[in-house]
Each structure stands twice: as C-alpha cells, then as structure tokens.
N, C-alpha and C. Protein backbone atom coordinates (compact mmCIF):
# COMPACT_ATOMS: atom_id res chain seq x y z
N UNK A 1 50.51 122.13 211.55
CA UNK A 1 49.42 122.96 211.11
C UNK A 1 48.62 123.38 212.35
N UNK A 2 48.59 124.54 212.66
CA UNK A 2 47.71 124.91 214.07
C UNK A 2 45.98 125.04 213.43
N UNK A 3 45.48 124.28 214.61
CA UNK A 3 43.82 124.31 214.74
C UNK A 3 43.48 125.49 215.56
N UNK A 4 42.32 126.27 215.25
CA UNK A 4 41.82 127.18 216.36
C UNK A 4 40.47 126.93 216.20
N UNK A 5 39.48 127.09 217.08
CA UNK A 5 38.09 126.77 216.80
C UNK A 5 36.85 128.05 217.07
N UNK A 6 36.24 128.07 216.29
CA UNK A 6 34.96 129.28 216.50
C UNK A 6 33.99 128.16 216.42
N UNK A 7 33.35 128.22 217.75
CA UNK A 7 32.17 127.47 218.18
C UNK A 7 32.54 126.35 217.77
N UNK A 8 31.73 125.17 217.18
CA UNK A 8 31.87 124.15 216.50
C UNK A 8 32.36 124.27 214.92
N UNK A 9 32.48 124.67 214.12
CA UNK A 9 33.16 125.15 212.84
C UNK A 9 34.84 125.36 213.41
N UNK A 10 36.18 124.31 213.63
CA UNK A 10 37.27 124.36 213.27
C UNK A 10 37.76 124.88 211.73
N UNK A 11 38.65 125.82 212.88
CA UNK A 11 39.59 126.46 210.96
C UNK A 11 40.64 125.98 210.63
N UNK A 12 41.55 125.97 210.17
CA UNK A 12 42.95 125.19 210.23
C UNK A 12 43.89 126.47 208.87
N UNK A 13 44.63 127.12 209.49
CA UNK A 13 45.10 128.18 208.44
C UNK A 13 43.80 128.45 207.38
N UNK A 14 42.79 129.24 208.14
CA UNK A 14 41.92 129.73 207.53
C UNK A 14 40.83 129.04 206.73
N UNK A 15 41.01 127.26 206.79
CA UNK A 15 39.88 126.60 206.32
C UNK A 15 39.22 126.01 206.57
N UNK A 16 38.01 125.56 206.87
CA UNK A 16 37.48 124.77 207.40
C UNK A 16 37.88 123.55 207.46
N UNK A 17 38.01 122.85 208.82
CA UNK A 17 38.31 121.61 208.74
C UNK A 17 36.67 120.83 209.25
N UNK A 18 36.53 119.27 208.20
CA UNK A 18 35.64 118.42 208.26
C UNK A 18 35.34 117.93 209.61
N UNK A 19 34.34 118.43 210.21
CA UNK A 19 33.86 117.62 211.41
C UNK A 19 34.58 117.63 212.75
N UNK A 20 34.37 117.08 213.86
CA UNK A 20 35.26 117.48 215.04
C UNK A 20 36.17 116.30 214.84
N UNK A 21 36.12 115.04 214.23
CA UNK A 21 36.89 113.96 214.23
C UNK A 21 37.96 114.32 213.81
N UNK A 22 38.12 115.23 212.86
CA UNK A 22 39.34 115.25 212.28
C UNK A 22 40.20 116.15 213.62
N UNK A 23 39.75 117.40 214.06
CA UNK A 23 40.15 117.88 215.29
C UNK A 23 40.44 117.27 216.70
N UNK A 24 39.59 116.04 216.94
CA UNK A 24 40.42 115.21 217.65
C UNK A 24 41.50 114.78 217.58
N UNK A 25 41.39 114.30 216.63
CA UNK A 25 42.85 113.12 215.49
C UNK A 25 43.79 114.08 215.89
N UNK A 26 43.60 115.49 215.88
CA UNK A 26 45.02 115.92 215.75
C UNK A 26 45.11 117.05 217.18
N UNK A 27 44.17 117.33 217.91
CA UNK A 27 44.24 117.23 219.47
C UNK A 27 45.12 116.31 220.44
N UNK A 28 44.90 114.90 219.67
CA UNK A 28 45.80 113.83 220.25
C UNK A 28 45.17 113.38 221.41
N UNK A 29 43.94 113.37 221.66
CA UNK A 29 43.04 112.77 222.76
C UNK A 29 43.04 111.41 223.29
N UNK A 30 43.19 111.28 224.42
CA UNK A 30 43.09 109.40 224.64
C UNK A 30 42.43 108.67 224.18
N UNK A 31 42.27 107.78 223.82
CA UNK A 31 41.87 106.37 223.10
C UNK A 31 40.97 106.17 223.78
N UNK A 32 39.29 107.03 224.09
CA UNK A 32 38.54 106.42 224.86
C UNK A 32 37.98 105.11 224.55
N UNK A 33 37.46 104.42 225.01
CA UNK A 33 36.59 103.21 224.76
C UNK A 33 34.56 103.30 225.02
N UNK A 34 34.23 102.48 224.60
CA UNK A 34 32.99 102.74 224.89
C UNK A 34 31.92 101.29 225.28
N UNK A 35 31.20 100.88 226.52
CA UNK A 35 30.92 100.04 226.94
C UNK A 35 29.58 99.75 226.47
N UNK A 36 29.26 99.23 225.35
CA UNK A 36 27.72 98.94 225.01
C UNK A 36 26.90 97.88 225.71
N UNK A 37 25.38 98.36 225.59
CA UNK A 37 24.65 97.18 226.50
C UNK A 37 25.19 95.89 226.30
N UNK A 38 25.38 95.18 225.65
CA UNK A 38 26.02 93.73 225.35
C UNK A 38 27.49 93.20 226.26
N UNK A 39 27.68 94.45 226.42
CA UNK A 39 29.18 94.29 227.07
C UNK A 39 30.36 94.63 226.51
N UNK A 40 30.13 94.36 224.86
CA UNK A 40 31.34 94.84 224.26
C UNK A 40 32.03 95.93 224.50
N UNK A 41 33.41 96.14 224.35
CA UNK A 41 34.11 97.04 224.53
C UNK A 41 34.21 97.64 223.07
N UNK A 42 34.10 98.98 222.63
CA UNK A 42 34.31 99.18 221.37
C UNK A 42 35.25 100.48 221.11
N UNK A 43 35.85 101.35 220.07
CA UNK A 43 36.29 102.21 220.55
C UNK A 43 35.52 103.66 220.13
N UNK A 44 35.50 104.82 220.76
CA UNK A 44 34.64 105.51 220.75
C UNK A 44 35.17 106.03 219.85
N UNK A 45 33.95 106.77 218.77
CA UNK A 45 33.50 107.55 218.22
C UNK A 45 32.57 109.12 218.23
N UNK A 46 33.41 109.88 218.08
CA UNK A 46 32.66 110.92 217.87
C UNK A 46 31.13 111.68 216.90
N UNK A 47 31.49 110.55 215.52
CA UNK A 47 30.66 110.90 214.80
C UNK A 47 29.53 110.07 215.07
N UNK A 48 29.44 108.79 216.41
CA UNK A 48 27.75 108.27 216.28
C UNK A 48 27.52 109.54 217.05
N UNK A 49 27.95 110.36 217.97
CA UNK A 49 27.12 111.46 219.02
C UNK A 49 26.56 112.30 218.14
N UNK A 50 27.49 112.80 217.45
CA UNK A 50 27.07 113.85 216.01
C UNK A 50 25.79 113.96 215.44
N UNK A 51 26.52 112.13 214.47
CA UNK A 51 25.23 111.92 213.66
C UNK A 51 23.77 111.36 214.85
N UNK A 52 23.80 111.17 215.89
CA UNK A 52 22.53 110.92 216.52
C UNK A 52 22.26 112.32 216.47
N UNK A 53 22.12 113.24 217.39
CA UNK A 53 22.05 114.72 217.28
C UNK A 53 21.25 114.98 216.39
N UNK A 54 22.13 115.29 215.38
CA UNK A 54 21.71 115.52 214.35
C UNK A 54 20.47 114.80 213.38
N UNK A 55 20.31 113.80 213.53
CA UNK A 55 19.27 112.86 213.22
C UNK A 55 17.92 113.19 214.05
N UNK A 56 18.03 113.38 215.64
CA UNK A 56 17.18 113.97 216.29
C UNK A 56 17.08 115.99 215.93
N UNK A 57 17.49 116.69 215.15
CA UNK A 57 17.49 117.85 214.92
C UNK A 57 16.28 117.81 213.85
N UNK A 58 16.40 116.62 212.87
CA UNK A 58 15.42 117.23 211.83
C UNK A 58 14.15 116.17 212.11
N UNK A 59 13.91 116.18 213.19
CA UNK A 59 12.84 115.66 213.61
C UNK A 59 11.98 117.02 214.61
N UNK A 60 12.73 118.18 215.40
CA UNK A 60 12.26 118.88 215.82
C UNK A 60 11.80 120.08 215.01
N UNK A 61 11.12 121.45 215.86
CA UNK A 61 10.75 122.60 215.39
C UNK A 61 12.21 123.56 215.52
N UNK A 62 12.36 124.45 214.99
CA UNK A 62 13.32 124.99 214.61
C UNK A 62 13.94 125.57 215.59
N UNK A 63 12.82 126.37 217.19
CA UNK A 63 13.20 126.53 218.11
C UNK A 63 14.13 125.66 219.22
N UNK A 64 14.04 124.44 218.86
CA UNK A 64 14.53 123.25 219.69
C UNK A 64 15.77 122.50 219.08
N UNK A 65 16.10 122.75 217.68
CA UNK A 65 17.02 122.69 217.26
C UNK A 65 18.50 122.53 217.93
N UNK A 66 19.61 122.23 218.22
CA UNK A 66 20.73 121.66 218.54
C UNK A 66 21.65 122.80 217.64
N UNK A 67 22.33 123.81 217.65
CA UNK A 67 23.09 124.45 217.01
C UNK A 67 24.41 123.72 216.96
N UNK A 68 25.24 123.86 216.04
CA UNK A 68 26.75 123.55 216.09
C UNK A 68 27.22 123.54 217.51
N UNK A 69 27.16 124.74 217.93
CA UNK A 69 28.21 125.40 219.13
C UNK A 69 27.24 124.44 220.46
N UNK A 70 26.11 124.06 220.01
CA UNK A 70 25.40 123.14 221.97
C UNK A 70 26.02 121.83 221.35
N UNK A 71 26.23 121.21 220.00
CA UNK A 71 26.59 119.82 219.81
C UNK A 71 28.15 119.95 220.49
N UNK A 72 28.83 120.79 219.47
CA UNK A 72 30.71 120.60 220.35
C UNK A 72 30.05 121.23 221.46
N UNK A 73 29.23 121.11 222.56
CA UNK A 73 29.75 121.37 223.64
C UNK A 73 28.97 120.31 224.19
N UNK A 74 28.21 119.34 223.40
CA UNK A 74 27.75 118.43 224.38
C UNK A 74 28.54 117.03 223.97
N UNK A 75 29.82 116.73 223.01
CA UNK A 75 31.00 116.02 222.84
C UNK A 75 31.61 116.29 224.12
N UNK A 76 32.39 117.89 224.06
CA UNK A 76 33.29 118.39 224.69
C UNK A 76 32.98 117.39 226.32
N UNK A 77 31.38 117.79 226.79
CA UNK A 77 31.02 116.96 228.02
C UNK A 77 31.67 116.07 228.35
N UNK A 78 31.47 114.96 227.21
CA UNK A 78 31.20 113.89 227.48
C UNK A 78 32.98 113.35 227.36
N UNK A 79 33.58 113.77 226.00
CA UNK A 79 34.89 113.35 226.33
C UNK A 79 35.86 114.24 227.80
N UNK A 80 35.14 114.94 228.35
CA UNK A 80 35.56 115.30 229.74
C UNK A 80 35.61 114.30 230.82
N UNK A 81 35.04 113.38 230.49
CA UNK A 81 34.67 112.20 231.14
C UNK A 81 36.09 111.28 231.62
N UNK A 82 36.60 111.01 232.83
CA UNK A 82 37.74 110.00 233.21
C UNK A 82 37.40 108.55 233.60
N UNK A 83 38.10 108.09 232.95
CA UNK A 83 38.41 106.70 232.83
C UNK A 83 38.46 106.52 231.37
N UNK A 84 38.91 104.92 231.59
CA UNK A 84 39.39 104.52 229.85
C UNK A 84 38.00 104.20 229.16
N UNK A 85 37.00 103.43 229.70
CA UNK A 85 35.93 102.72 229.37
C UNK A 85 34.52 103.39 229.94
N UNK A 86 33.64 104.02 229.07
CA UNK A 86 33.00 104.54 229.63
C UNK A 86 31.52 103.81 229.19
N UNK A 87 30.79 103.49 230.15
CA UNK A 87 29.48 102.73 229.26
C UNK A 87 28.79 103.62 228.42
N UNK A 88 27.81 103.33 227.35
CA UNK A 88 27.11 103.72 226.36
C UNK A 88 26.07 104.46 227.08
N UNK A 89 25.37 103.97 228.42
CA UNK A 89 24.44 104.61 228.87
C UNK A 89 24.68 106.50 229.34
N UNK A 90 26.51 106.26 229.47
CA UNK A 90 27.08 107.36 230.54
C UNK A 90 26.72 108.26 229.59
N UNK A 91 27.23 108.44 228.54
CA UNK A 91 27.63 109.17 227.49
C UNK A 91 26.06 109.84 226.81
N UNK A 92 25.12 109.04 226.87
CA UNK A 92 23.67 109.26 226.11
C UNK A 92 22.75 109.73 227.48
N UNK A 93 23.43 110.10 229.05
CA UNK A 93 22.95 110.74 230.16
C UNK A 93 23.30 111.81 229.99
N UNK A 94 25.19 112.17 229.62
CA UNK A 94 25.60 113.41 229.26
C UNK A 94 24.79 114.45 227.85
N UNK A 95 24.88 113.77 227.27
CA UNK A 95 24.26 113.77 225.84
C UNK A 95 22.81 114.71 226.30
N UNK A 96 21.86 114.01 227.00
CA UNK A 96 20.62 114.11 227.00
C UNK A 96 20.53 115.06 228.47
N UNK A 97 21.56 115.56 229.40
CA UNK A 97 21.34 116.72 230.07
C UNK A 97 21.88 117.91 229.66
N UNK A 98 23.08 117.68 228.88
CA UNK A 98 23.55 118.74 227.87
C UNK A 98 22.27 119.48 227.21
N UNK A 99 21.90 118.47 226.52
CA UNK A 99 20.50 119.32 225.87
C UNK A 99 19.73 120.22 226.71
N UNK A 100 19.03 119.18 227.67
CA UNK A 100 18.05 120.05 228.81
C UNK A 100 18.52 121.09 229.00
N UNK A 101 19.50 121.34 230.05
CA UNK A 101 20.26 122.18 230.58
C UNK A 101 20.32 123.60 229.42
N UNK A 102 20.20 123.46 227.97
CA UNK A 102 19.35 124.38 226.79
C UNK A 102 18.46 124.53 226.90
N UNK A 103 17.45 124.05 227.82
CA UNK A 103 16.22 124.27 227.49
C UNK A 103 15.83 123.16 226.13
N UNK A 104 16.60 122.53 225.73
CA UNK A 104 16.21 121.73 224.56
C UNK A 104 15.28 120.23 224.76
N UNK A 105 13.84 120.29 225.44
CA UNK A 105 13.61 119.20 226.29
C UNK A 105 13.22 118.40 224.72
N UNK A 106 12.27 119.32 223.76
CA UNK A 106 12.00 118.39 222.47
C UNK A 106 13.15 117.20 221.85
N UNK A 107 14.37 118.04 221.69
CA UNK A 107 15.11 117.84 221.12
C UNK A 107 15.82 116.20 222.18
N UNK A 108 15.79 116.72 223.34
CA UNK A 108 16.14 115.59 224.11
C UNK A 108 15.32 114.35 224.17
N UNK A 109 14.21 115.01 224.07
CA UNK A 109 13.39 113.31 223.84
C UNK A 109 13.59 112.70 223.09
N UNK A 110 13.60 113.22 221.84
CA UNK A 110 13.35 112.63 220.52
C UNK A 110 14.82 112.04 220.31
N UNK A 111 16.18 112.38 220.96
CA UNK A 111 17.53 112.03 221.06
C UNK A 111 17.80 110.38 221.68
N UNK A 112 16.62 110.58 223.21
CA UNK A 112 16.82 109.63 223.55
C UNK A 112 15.80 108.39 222.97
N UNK A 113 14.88 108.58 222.22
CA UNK A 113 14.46 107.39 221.57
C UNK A 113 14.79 106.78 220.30
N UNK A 114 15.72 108.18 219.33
CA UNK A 114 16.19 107.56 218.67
C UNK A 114 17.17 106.59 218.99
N UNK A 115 18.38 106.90 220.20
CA UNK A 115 19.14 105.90 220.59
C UNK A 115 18.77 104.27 221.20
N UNK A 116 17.28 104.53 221.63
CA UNK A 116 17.20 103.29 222.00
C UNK A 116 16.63 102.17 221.06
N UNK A 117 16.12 103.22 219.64
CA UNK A 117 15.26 102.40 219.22
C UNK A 117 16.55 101.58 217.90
N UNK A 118 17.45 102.20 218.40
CA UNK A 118 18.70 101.75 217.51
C UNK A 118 19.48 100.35 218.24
C-alpha cells in the first residue's frame, strides 16, 4: 500500500491514515530508544511528542498554536537524530527549538513545563 504525505495529514490510496505512528510502522524506521532521567532505557514513542504538543496547544492563544505541518516537522527533527539511544532531555531540546525557531516562544514554554511537571 503506498503512503504519500501532505504536511502532517498522511493519505494512503486516498485515505487518511491515523496519526504519524501508523506511518512510521510502515516507513520501517529504526527502533529508536529513549533515555529517561532515571536511566531507564525505554522504547521511543512518537505519540508522547504528539500528545505533549498538543496538550501544550490548548493551553495557548490561537496565534501560538503548533499546526499539524510545525508538529511532523518537529518529530521529523528529532527522529533525524543518530544513535540508537537518545536521552529524554535531547529530544524535549529539539522539541522546544523546533517551536522557537516558529516564532512559537508561548507555545514553547508552556511545552516545556508541561514535560517537566510530568
């Protein structure tokens, strides 16, 4: 089944496919890992970046907002990233200059305290 993508919204023979996870899955992407403060090794997920994002979206004004197309491109960042194991901090630096780099400074604050206060 071929994937093609417009912005963040994947189509798949003309339908929407659910979320970027499922577009990974079938990208066939390496098995990143992810290094949390504790030490654990865990394996990464796409949908905590998502759902943080997004959690910090309906906390801002509408101008500061996170569109589809800045979220897949602030994933895209971060799984650009080499090596197998990447710490939690790396990923929520990418995360939170992705934004800036929009001009999205609201949106970035409020990103990075939801993550810590988690």
């Amino acid at each position: 089944m071929p994937v093609t993508g417009k912005a963040y919204g994947f189509y798949s023979e003309g339908k929407p496919l659910i979320g970027l996870s499922v577009l990974i899955k079938r990208k066939g992407l390496r098995k990143m890992k992810v290094q949390k403060r504790d030490g654990r090794i865990v394996t990464y997920e796409v949908d905590k970046i998502t759902n943080a994002i997004k959690k910090a979206n309906v906390e801002v004004e509408p101008s500061q907002k996170a569109s589809d197309e800045l979220i897949s491109t602030a994933v895209e960042n971060v799984e650009n990233l080499s090596g197998d194991v990447i710490p939690v901090e790396t990923i929520q630096d990418i995360i939170e200059r992705t934004l800036v780099s929009h001009n999205k400074y609201v949106l970035a604050k409020k990103y990075m305290i939801y993550r810590y206060q988690r």
